[in-house]
C-alpha atoms as a PDB file:
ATOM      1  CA  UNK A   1     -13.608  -0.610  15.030  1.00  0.00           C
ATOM      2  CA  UNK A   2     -10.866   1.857  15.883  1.00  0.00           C
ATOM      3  CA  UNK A   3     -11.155   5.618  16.661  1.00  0.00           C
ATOM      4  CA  UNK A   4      -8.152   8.121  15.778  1.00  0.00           C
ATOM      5  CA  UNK A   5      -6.757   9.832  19.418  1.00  0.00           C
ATOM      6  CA  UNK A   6      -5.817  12.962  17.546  1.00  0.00           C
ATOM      7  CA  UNK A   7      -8.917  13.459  15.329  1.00  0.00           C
ATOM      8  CA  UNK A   8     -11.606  11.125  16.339  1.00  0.00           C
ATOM      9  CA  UNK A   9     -12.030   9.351  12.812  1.00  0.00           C
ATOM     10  CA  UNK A  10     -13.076   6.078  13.053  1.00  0.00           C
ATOM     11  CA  UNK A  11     -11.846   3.267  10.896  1.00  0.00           C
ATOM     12  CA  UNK A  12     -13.236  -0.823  10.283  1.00  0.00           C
ATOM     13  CA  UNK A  13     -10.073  -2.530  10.565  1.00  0.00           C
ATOM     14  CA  UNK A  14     -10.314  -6.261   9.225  1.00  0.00           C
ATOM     15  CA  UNK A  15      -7.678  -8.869  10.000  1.00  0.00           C
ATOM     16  CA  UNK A  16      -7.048 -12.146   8.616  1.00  0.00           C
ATOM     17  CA  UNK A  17      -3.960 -14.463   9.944  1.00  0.00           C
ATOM     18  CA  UNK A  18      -3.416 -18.293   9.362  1.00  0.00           C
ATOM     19  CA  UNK A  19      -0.734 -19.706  11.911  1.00  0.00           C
ATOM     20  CA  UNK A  20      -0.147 -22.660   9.831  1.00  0.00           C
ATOM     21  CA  UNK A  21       0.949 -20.419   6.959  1.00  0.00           C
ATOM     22  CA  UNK A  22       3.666 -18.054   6.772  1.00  0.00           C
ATOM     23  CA  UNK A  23       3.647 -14.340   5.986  1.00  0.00           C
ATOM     24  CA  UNK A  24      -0.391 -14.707   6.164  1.00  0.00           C
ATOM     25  CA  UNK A  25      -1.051 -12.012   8.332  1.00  0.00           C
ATOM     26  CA  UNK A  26      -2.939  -9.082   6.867  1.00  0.00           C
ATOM     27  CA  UNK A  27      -5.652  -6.414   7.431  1.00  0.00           C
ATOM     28  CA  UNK A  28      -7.914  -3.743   5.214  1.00  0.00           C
ATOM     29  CA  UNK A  29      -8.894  -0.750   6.800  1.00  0.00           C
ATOM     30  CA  UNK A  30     -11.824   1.892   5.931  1.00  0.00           C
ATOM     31  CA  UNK A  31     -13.373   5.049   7.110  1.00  0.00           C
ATOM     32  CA  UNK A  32     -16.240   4.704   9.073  1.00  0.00           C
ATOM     33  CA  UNK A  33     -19.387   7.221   9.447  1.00  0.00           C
ATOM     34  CA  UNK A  34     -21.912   7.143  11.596  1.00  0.00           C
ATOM     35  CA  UNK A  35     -24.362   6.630   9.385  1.00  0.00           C
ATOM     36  CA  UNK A  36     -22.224   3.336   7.953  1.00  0.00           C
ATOM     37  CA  UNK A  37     -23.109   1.387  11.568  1.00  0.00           C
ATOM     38  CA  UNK A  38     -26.554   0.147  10.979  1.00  0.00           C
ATOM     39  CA  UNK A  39     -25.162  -1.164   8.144  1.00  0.00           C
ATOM     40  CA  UNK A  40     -22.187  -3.357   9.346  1.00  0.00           C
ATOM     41  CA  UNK A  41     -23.030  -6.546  10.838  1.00  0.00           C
ATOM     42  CA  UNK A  42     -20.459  -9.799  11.554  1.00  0.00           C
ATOM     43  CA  UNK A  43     -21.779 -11.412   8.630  1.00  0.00           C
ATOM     44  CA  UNK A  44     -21.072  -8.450   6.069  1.00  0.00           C
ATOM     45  CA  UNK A  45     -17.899  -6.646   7.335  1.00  0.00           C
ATOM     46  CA  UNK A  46     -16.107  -8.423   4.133  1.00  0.00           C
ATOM     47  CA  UNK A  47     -18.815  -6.856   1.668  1.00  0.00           C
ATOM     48  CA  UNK A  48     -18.678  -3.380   3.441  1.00  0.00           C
ATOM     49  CA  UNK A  49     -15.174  -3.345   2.250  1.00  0.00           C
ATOM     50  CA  UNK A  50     -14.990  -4.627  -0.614  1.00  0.00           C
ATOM     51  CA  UNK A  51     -17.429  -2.000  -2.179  1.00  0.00           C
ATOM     52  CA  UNK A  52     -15.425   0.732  -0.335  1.00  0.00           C
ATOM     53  CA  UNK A  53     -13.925   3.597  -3.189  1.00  0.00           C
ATOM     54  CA  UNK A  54     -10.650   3.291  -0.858  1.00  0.00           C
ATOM     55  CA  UNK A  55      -9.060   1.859   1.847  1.00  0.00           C
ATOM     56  CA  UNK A  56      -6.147   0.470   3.333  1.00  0.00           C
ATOM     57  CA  UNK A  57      -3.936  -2.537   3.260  1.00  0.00           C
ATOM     58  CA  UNK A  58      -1.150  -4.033   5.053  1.00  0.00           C
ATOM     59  CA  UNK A  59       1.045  -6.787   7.136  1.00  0.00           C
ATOM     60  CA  UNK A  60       3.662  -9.234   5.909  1.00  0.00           C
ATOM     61  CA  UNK A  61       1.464 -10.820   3.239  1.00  0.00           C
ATOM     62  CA  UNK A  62       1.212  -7.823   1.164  1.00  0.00           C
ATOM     63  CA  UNK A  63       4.797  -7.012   2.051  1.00  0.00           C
ATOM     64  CA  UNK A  64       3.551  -3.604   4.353  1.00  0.00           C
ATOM     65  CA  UNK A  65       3.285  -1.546   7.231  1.00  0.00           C
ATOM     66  CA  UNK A  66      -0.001  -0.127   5.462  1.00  0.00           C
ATOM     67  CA  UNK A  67      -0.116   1.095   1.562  1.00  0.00           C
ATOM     68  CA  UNK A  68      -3.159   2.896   0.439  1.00  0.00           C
ATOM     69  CA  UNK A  69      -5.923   0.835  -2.193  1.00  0.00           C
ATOM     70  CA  UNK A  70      -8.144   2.687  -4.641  1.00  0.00           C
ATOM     71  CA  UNK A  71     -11.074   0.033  -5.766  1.00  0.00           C
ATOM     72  CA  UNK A  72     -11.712  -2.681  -6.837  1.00  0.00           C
ATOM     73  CA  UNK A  73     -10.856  -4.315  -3.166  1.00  0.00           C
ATOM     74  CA  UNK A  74     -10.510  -7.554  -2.705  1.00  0.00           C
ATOM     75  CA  UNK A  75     -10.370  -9.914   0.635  1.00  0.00           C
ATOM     76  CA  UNK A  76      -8.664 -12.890   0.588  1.00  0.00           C
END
C-alpha cells in the first residue's frame, strides 16, 4: 500500500517480476478507501483488482511507465 505525499490518496500497488524472464516486470495499481481494508487480505489482493472499474498498469512487460485500464483487469 502506498499513500500520495501531496494528497494523501492511497493506492494497492501489485508487482509481479520473474528474473529468469525478460521484460517480466510489471505492476497494477488501484485506489484504496478505507472502507476497502477489511477487505484485502494476502490471499485476495489479485481478486480485489481484478474486479476494480479502473486501475493502473505498467513496467517493461506492458511496454510502460504506467497507462491507465478501464475493466475487465486481468493479472498475469
Amino acid at each position: 500500500m502506498e499513500t500520495c505525499i501531496r494528497c494523501g490518496a492511497r493506492w494497492l500497488k501489485y508487482l509481479i517480476e520473474e528474473p529468469h524472464y525478460t521484460r517480466s516486470g510489471r505492476w497494477w495499481r488501484v485506489p484504496l478507501t478505507g472502507a476497502d481494508l477489511p477487505e484485502i487480505g494476502m490471499d485476495n489482493i489479485r481478486q480485489y483488482i481484478e474486479k476494480q472499474p479502473w486501475c493502473f498498469v505498467g513496467g517493461s512487460f506492458f511496454n510502460s511507465t504506467g497507462a491507465r485500464k478501464i475493466a475487465p483487469i486481468a493479472i498475469s
